[in-house]
Protein backbone atom coordinates (compact mmCIF):
# COMPACT_ATOMS: atom_id res chain seq x y z
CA UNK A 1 28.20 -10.58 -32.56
CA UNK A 2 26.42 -11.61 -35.99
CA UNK A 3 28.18 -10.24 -39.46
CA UNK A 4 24.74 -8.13 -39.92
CA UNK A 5 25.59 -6.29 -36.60
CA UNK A 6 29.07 -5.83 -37.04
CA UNK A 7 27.86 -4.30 -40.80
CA UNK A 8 25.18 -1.77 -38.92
CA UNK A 9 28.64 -0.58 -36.67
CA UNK A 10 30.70 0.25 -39.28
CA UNK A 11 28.10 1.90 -41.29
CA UNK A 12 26.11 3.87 -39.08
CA UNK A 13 23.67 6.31 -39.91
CA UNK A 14 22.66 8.31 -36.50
CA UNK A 15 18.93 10.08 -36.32
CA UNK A 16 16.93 10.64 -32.90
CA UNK A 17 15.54 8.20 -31.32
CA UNK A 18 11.78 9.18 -32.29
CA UNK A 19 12.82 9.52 -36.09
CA UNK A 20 13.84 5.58 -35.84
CA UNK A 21 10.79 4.68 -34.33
CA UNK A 22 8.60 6.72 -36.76
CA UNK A 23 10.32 4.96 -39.54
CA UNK A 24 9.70 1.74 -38.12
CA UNK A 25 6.26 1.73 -37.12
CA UNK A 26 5.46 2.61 -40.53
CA UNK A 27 7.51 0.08 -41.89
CA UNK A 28 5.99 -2.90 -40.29
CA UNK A 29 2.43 -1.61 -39.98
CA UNK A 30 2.74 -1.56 -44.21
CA UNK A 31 4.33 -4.60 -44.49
CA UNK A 32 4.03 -7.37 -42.03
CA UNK A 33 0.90 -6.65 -39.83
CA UNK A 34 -0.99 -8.94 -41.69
CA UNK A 35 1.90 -11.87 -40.97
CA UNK A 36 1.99 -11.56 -37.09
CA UNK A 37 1.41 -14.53 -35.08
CA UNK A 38 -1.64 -14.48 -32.47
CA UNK A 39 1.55 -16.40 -30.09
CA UNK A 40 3.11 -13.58 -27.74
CA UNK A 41 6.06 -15.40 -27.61
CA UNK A 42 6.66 -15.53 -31.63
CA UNK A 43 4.90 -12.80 -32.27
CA UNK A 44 7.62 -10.94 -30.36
CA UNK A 45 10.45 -12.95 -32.16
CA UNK A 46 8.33 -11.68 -35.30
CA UNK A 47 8.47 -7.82 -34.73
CA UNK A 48 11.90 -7.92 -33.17
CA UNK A 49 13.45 -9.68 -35.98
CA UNK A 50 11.75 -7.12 -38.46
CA UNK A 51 12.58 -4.12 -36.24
CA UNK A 52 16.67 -5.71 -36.40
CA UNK A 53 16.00 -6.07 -40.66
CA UNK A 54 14.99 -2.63 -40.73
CA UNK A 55 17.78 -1.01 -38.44
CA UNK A 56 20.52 -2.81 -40.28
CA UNK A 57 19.37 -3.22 -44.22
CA UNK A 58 19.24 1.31 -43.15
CA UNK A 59 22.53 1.10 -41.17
CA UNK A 60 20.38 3.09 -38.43
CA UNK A 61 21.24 3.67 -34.90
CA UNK A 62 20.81 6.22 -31.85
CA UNK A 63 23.85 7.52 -30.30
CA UNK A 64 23.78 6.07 -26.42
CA UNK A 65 22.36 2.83 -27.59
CA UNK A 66 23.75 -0.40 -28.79
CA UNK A 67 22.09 -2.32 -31.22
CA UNK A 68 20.49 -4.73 -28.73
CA UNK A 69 19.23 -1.53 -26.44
CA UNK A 70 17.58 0.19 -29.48
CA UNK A 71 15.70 -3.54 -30.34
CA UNK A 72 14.48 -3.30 -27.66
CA UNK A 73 13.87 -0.20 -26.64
CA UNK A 74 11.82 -0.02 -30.18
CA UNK A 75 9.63 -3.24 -29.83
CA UNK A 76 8.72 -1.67 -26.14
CA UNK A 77 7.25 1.66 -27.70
CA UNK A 78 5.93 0.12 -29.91
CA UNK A 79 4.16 -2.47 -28.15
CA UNK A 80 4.74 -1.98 -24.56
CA UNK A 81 4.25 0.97 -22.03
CA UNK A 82 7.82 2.63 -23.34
CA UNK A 83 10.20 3.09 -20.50
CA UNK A 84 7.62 2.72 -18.41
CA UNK A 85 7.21 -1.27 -18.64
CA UNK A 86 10.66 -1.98 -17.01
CA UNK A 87 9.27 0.14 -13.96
CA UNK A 88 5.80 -1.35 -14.00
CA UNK A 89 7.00 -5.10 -13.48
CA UNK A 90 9.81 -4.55 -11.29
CA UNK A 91 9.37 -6.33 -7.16
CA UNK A 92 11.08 -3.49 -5.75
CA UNK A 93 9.01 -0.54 -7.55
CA UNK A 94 5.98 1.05 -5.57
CA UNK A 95 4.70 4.05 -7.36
CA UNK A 96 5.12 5.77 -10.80
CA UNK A 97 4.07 9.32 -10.61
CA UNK A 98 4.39 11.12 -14.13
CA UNK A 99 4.11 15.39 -13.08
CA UNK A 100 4.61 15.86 -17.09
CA UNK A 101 6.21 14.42 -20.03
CA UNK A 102 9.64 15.41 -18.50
CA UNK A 103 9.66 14.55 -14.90
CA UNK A 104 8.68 11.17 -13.73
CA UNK A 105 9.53 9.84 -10.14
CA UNK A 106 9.71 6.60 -8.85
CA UNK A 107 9.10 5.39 -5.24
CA UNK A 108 10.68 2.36 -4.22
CA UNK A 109 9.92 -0.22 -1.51
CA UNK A 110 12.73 1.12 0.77
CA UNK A 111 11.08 4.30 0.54
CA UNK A 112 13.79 5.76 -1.87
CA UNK A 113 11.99 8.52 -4.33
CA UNK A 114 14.22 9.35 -7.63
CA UNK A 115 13.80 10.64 -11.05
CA UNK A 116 13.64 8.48 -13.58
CA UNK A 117 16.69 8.56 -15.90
CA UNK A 118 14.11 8.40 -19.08
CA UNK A 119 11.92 10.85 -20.28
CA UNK A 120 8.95 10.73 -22.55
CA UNK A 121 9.71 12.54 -26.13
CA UNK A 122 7.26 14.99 -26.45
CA UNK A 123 4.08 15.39 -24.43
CA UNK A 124 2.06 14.21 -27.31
CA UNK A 125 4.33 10.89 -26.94
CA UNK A 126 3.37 10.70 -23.40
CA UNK A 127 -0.41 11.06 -24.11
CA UNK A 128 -0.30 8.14 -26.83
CA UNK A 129 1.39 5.59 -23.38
CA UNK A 130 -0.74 6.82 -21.62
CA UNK A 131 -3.53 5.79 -23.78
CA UNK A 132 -2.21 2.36 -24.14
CA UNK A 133 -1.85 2.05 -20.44
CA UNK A 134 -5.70 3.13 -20.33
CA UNK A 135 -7.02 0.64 -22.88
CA UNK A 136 -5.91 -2.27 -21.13
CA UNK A 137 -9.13 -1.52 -18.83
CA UNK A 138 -11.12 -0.10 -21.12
CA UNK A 139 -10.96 3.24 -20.80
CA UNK A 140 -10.29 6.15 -22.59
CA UNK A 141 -8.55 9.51 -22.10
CA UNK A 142 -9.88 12.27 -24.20
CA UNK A 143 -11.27 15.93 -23.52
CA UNK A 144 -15.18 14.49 -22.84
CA UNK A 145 -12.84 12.48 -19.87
CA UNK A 146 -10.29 14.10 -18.37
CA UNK A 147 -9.78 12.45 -15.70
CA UNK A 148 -9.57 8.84 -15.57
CA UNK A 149 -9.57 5.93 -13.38
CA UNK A 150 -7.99 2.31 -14.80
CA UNK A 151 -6.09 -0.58 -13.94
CA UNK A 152 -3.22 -2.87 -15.65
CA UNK A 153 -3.89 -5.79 -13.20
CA UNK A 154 -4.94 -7.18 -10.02
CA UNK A 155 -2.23 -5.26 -8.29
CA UNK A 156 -1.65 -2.11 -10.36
CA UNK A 157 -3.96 0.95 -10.58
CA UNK A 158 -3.71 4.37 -12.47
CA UNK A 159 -5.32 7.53 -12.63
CA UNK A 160 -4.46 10.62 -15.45
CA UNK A 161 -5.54 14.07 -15.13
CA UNK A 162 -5.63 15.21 -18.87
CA UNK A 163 -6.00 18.00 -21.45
CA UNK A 164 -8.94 20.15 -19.54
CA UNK A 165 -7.89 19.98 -16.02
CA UNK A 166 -4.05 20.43 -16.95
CA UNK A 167 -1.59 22.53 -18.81
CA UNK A 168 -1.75 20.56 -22.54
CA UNK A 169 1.84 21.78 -22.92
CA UNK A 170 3.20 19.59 -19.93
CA UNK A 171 1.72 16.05 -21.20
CA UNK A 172 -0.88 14.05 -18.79
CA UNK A 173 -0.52 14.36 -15.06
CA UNK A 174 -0.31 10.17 -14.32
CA UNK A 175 -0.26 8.14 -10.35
CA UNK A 176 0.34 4.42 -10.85
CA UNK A 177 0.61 2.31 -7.87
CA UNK A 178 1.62 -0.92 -7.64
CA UNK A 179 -0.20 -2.50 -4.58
CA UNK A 180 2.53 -4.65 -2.23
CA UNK A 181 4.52 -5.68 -5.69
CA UNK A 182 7.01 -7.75 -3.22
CA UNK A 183 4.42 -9.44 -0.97
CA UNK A 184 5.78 -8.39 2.19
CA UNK A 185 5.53 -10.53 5.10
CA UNK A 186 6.26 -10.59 8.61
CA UNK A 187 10.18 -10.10 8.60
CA UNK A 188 9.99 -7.38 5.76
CA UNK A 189 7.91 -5.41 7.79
CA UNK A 190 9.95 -5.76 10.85
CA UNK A 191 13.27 -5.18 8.47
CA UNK A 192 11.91 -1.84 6.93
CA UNK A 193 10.40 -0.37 10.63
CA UNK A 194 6.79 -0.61 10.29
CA UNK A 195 6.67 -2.58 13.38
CA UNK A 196 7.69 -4.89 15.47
CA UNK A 197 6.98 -8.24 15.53
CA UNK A 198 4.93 -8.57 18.86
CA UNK A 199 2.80 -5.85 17.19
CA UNK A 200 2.67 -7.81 14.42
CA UNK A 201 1.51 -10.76 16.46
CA UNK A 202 -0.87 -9.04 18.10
CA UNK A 203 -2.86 -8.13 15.13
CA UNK A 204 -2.71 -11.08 13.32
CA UNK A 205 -3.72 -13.19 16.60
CA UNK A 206 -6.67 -10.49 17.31
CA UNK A 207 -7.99 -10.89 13.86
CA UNK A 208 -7.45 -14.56 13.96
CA UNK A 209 -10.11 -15.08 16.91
CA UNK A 210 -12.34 -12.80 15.93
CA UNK A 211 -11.91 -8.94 16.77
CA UNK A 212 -12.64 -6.44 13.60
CA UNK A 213 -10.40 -3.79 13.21
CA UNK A 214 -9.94 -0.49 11.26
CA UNK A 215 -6.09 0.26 9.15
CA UNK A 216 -6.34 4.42 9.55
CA UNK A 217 -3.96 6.96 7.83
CA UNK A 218 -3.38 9.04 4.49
CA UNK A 219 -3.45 8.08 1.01
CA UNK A 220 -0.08 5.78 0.77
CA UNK A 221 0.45 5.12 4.20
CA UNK A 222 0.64 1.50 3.68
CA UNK A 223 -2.62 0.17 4.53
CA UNK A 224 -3.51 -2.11 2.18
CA UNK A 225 -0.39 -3.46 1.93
CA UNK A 226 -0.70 -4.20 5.75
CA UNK A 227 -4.05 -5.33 5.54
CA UNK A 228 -3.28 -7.82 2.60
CA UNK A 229 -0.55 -9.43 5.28
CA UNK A 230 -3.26 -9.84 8.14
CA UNK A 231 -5.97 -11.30 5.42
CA UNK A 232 -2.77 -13.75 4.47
CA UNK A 233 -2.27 -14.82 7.96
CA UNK A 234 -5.66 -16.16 8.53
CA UNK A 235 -6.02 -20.07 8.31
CA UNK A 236 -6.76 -21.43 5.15
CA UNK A 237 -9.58 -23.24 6.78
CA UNK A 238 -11.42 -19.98 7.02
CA UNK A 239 -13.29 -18.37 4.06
CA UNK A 240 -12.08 -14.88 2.95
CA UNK A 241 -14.59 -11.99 1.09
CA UNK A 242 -13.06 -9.43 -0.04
CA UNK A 243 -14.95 -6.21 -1.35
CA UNK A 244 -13.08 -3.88 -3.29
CA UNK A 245 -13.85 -0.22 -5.24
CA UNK A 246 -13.11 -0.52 -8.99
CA UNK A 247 -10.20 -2.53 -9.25
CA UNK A 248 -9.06 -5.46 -7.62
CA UNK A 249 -5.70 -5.02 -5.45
CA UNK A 250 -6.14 -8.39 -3.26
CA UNK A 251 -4.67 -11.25 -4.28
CA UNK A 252 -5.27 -14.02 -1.39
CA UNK A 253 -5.47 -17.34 -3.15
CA UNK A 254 -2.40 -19.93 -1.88
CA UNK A 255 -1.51 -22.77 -4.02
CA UNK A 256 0.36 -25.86 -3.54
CA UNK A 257 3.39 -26.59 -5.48
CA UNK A 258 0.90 -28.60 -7.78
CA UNK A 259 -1.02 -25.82 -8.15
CA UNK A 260 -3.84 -26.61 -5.88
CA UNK A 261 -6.04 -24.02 -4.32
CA UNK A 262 -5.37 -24.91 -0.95
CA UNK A 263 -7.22 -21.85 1.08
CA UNK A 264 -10.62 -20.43 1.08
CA UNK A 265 -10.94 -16.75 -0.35
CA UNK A 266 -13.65 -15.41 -2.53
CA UNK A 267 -12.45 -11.57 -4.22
CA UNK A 268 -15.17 -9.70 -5.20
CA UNK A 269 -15.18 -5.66 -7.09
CA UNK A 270 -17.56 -3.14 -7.36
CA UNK A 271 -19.48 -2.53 -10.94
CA UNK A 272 -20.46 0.71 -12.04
CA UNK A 273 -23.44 1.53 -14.46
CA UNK A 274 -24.68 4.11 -15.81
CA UNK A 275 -28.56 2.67 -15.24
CA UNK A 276 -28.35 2.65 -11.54
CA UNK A 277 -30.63 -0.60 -11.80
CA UNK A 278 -26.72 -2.50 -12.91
CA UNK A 279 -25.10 -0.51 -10.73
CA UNK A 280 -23.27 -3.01 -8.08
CA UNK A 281 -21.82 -0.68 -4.99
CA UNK A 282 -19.25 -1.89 -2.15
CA UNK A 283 -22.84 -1.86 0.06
CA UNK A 284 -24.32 -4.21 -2.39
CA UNK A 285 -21.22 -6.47 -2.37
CA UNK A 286 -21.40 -6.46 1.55
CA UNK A 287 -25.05 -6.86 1.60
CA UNK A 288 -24.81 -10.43 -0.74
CA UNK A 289 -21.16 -11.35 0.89
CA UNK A 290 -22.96 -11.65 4.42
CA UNK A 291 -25.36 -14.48 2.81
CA UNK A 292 -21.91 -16.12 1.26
CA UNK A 293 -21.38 -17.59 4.62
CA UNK A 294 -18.18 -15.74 5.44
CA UNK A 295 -15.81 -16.03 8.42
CA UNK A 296 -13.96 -12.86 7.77
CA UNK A 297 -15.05 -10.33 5.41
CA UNK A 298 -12.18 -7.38 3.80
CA UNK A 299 -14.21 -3.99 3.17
CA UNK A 300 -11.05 -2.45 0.90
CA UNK A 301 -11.48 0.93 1.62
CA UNK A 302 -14.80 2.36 3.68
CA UNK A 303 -15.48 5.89 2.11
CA UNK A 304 -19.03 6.02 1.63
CA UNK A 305 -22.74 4.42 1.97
CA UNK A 306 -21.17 1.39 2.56
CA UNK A 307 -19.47 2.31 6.07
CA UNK A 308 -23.20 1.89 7.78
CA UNK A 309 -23.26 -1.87 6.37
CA UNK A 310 -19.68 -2.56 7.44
CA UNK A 311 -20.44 -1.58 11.38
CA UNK A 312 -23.63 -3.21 11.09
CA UNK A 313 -21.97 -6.47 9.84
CA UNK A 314 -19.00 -6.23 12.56
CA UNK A 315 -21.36 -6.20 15.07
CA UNK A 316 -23.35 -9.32 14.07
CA UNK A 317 -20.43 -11.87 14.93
CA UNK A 318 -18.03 -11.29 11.51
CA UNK A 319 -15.17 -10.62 11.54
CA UNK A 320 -14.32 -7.20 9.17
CA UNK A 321 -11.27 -5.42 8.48
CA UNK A 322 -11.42 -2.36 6.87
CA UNK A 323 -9.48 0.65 5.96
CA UNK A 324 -10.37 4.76 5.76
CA UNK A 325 -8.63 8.25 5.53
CA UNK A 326 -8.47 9.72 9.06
CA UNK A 327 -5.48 11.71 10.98
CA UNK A 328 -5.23 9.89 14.42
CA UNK A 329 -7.06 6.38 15.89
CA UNK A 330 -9.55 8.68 18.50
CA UNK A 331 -10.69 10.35 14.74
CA UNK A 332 -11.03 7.43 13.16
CA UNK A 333 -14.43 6.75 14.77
CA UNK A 334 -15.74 10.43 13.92
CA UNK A 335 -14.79 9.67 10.04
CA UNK A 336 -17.08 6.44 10.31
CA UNK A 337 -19.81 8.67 12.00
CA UNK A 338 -19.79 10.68 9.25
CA UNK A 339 -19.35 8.22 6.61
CA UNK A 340 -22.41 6.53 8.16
CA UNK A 341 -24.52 9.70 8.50
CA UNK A 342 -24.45 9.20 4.14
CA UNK A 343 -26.71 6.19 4.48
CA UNK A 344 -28.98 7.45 7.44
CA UNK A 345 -29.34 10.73 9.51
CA UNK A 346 -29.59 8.96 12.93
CA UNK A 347 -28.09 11.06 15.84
CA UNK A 348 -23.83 11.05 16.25
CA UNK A 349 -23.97 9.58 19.53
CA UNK A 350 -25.67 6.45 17.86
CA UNK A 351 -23.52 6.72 15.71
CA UNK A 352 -20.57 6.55 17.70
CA UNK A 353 -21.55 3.60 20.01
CA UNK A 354 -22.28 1.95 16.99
CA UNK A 355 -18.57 2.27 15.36
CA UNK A 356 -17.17 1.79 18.42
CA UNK A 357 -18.60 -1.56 19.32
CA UNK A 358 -17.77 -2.65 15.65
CA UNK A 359 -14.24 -1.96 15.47
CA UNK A 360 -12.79 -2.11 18.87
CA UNK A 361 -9.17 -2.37 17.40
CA UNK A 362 -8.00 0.55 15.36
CA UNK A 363 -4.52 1.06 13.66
CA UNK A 364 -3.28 4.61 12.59
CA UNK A 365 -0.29 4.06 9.69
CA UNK A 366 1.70 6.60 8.59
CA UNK A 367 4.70 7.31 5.98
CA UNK A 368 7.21 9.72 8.12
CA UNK A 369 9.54 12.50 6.45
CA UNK A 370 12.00 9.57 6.35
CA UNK A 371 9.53 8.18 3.86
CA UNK A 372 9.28 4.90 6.29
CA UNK A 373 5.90 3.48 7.06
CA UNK A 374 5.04 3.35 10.35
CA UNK A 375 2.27 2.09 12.51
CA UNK A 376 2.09 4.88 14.84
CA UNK A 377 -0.27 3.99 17.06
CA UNK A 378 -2.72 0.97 17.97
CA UNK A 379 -6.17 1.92 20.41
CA UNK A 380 -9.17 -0.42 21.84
CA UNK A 381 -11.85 1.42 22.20
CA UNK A 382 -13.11 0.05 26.13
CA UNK A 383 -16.72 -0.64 26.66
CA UNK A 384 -17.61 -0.07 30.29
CA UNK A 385 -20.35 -1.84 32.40
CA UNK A 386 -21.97 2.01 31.96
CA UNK A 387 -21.84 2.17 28.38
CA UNK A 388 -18.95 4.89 28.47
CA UNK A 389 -16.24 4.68 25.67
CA UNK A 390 -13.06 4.49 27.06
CA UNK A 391 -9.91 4.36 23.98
CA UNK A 392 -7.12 2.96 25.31
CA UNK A 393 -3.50 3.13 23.71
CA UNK A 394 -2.07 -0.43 23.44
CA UNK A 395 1.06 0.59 21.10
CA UNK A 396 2.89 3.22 20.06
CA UNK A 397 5.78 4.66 18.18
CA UNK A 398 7.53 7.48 20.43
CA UNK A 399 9.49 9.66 18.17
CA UNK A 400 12.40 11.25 19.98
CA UNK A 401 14.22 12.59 18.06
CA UNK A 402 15.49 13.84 14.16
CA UNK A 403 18.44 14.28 12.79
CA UNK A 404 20.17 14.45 9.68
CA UNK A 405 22.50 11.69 8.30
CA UNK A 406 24.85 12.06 4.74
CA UNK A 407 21.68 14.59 3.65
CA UNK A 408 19.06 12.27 4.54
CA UNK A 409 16.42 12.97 7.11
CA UNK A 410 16.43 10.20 10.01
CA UNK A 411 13.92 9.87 12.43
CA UNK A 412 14.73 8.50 15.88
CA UNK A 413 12.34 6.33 17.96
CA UNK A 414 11.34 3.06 19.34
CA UNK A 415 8.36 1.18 19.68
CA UNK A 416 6.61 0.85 22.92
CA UNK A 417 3.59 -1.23 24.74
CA UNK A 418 1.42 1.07 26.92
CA UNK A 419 -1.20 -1.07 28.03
CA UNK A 420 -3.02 -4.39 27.48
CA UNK A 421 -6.09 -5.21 26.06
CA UNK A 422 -8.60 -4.54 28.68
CA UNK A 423 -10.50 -7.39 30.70
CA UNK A 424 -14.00 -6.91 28.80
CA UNK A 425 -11.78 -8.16 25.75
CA UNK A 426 -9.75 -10.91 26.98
CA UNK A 427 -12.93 -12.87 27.98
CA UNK A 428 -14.67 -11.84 24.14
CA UNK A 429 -10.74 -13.79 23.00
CA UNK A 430 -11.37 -16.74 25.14
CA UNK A 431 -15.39 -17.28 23.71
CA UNK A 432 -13.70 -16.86 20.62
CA UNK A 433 -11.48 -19.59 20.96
CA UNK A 434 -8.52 -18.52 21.68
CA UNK A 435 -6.23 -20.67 23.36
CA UNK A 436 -4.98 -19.34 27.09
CA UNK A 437 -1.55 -19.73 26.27
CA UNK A 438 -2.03 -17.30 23.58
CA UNK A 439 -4.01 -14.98 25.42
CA UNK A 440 -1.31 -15.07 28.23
CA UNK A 441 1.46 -14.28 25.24
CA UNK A 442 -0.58 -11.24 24.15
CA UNK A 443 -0.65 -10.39 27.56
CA UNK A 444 3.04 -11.29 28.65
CA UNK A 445 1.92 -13.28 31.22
CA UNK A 446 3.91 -16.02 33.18
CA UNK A 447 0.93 -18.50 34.57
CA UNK A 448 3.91 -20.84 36.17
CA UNK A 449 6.01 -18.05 37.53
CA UNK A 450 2.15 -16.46 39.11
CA UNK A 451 1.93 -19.97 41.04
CA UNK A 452 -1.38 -20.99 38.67
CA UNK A 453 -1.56 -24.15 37.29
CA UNK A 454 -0.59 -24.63 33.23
């Protein structure tokens, strides 16, 4: 410990926290704005060496913090997120959801939700984050916009419900989630109970050769975090488009340890307008993407126009994966009806065999009272020689039981295979190119032990 430091100990003179950093902020803004260095590196040794002058030249200091914590605690507020940056960047943080300046909750990976230890100051101090968080994409939170839609990065998206649509006394109303901040694979999935691994398999091998599928379930489920893991598991060989709403939450690109792109992925996002001649939709993305010679194409999130061009592409040899809001599998295909009755009024039953010929793998997700994600169930949906749809369970998670364990609700169940993929699609696997052997894994079948030849 320096002799300045061991001066500001013996010599303290306590305020509140907020009455250090107003002094502060006006200190340096007065003084040394002009001398900051365009390097983030020095131009943080810069303000933290004039927030340490400051503290100890004023023998100032904040009862609960050391010298070190109220550096740095200071420099964040002042040019971070506040307590809100050690959350934002942290692998095993999921979601930030802010109910009002004094009651913040975090969801972890493990599922774990907790209060936050910190609290903002003041809901006006919570608004002026808030802000900050906003500007970084450009937009702004004020009572012509209410309610607001951003993101801090590739990965991290936020949305405020302000003064006008909330009680101004409480602060903004704030949802930030971080999209897969760990990059789970196959074993963390398996680990946390989201499925097995011959589910896992299954998916990833079904995708691989060709077969579009659906992710179903409610906001925070864990579909795009399970979709990102298929998209990752496809050969680097293969091109990737992605199409996202807004913000982009994909990250797919693989380097080398040289830093070498060494797979094939093209990430495109939507652009809004307000001269609907600039305007660039998800269906507009889709439209171009199909003329980018794709192999797979990722349709983030189908909850609109775009739906009718997603079928219509899945059932014109691409591969697409896609996600939407519905309760069950079987419901999932009367959401896309509906969704596709947006772009054209043609008859339900069209509809239907349309969505169901395009997607004839569906996945329903969901995040049980245990607050573990689960794929609940996975359906084909059977074409017959008749044209009838027949939806098939393949897997599902049999729940038999709950219970309670040191407070903590548990949920009971297993995982279990109901039926194989039916005949129509093991021959579409096989003119996709998919080696026997693997069909005969998917299927659990023994060739040798059957008396056929290898």
């Amino acid at each position: 410990m320096n002799n300045a430091a061991l001066f500001f100990y013996a010599n303290q003179n306590i305020k509140s926290f907020p009455d250090v950093l107003r002094e502060i902020q006006e200190y340096i803004s007065s003084r040394y704005s002009s001398l900051i260095s365009n390097d983030q590196d020095k131009q943080r040794e810069q303000i933290e060496s004039y927030i340490s002058k400051y503290l100890i030249d004023h023998s100032l200091s904040v009862k609960g913090l050391s010298f070190e914590e109220l550096v740095e605690k200071i420099y964040h507020e002042m040019v971070g997120f506040s307590f809100l940056t050690k959350y934002l960047y942290r692998n095993d943080v999921e979601e930030i959801n802010i109910n009002q300046w004094r009651d913040i909750k975090i969801t972890y990976t493990n599922g774990e939700i907790l209060p936050a230890k910190e609290k903002f100051n003041s809901p006006e101090h919570s608004v002026d984050v808030i802000r900050r968080l906003l500007h970084k994409s450009g937009m702004i939170l004020d009572n012509s916009q209410p309610i607001v839609r951003g993101h801090l990065s590739n990965k991290i998206r936020i949305t405020v419900f302000g003064n006008g649509v909330i009680d101004n006394s409480k602060g903004p109303a704030v949802s930030i989630r971080i999209v897969n901040p760990q990059k789970l694979g196959r074993e963390d999935f398996i680990k946390h109970g989201t499925a097995t691994g011959e589910i896992l398999d299954f998916l990833s091998t079904c995708l691989r050769y060709g077969l579009s599928m659906c992710v179903t379930g409610a906001t925070s489920s864990g579909k795009t975090t399970l979709m990102s893991w298929l998209l990752s598991s496809i050969p680097n060989d293969k091109r990737i488009v992605t199409i996202e709403n807004g913000t982009r939450e994909f990250d797919l690109v693989k380097e080398d340890e040289e830093g070498n792109i060494i797979n094939n992925v093209v990430h495109t996002v939507t652009r809004y307008s307000e001269d609907k001649k600039q305007n660039i939709d998800q269906e507009k993305l889709l439209e171009n993407a199909l003329t980018a010679n794709p192999d797979y194409i990722c349709v983030a999130e189908m909850k609109g126009e775009e739906s009718f061009s997603a079928q219509k592409a899945a059932r014109t040899g691409h591969a697409v994966i896609t996600t939407t809001h519905a309760n069950s599998c079987e419901s999932t295909y009367y959401r896309m009806v509906t969704l596709c009755k947006m772009k054209y009024d043609i008859n339900d039953n069209t509809l239907y065999s349309l969505v169901t010929e395009a997607f004839p793998i569906v996945l329903f997700t969901k995040k049980l009272e245990d607050n573990i994600r689960r794929i609940m169930e996975i359906t084909e949906c059977e074409i017959q020689n008749d044209g009838k749809r027949v939806i098939r369970t393949l897997f599902r998670f049999n729940i038999k039981h709950n219970q309670v364990v040191d407070g903590q609700l548990k949920i009971i169940g297993s995982f279990e295979k109901v039926n194989n993929i039916s005949k129509s699609m093991q021959k579409r696997l096989l003119e996709n190119g998919m080696p026997l052997n693997f069909l005969d894994k998917l299927l659990q079948i023994d060739r040798v032990k059957e008396g056929e030849d290898n």
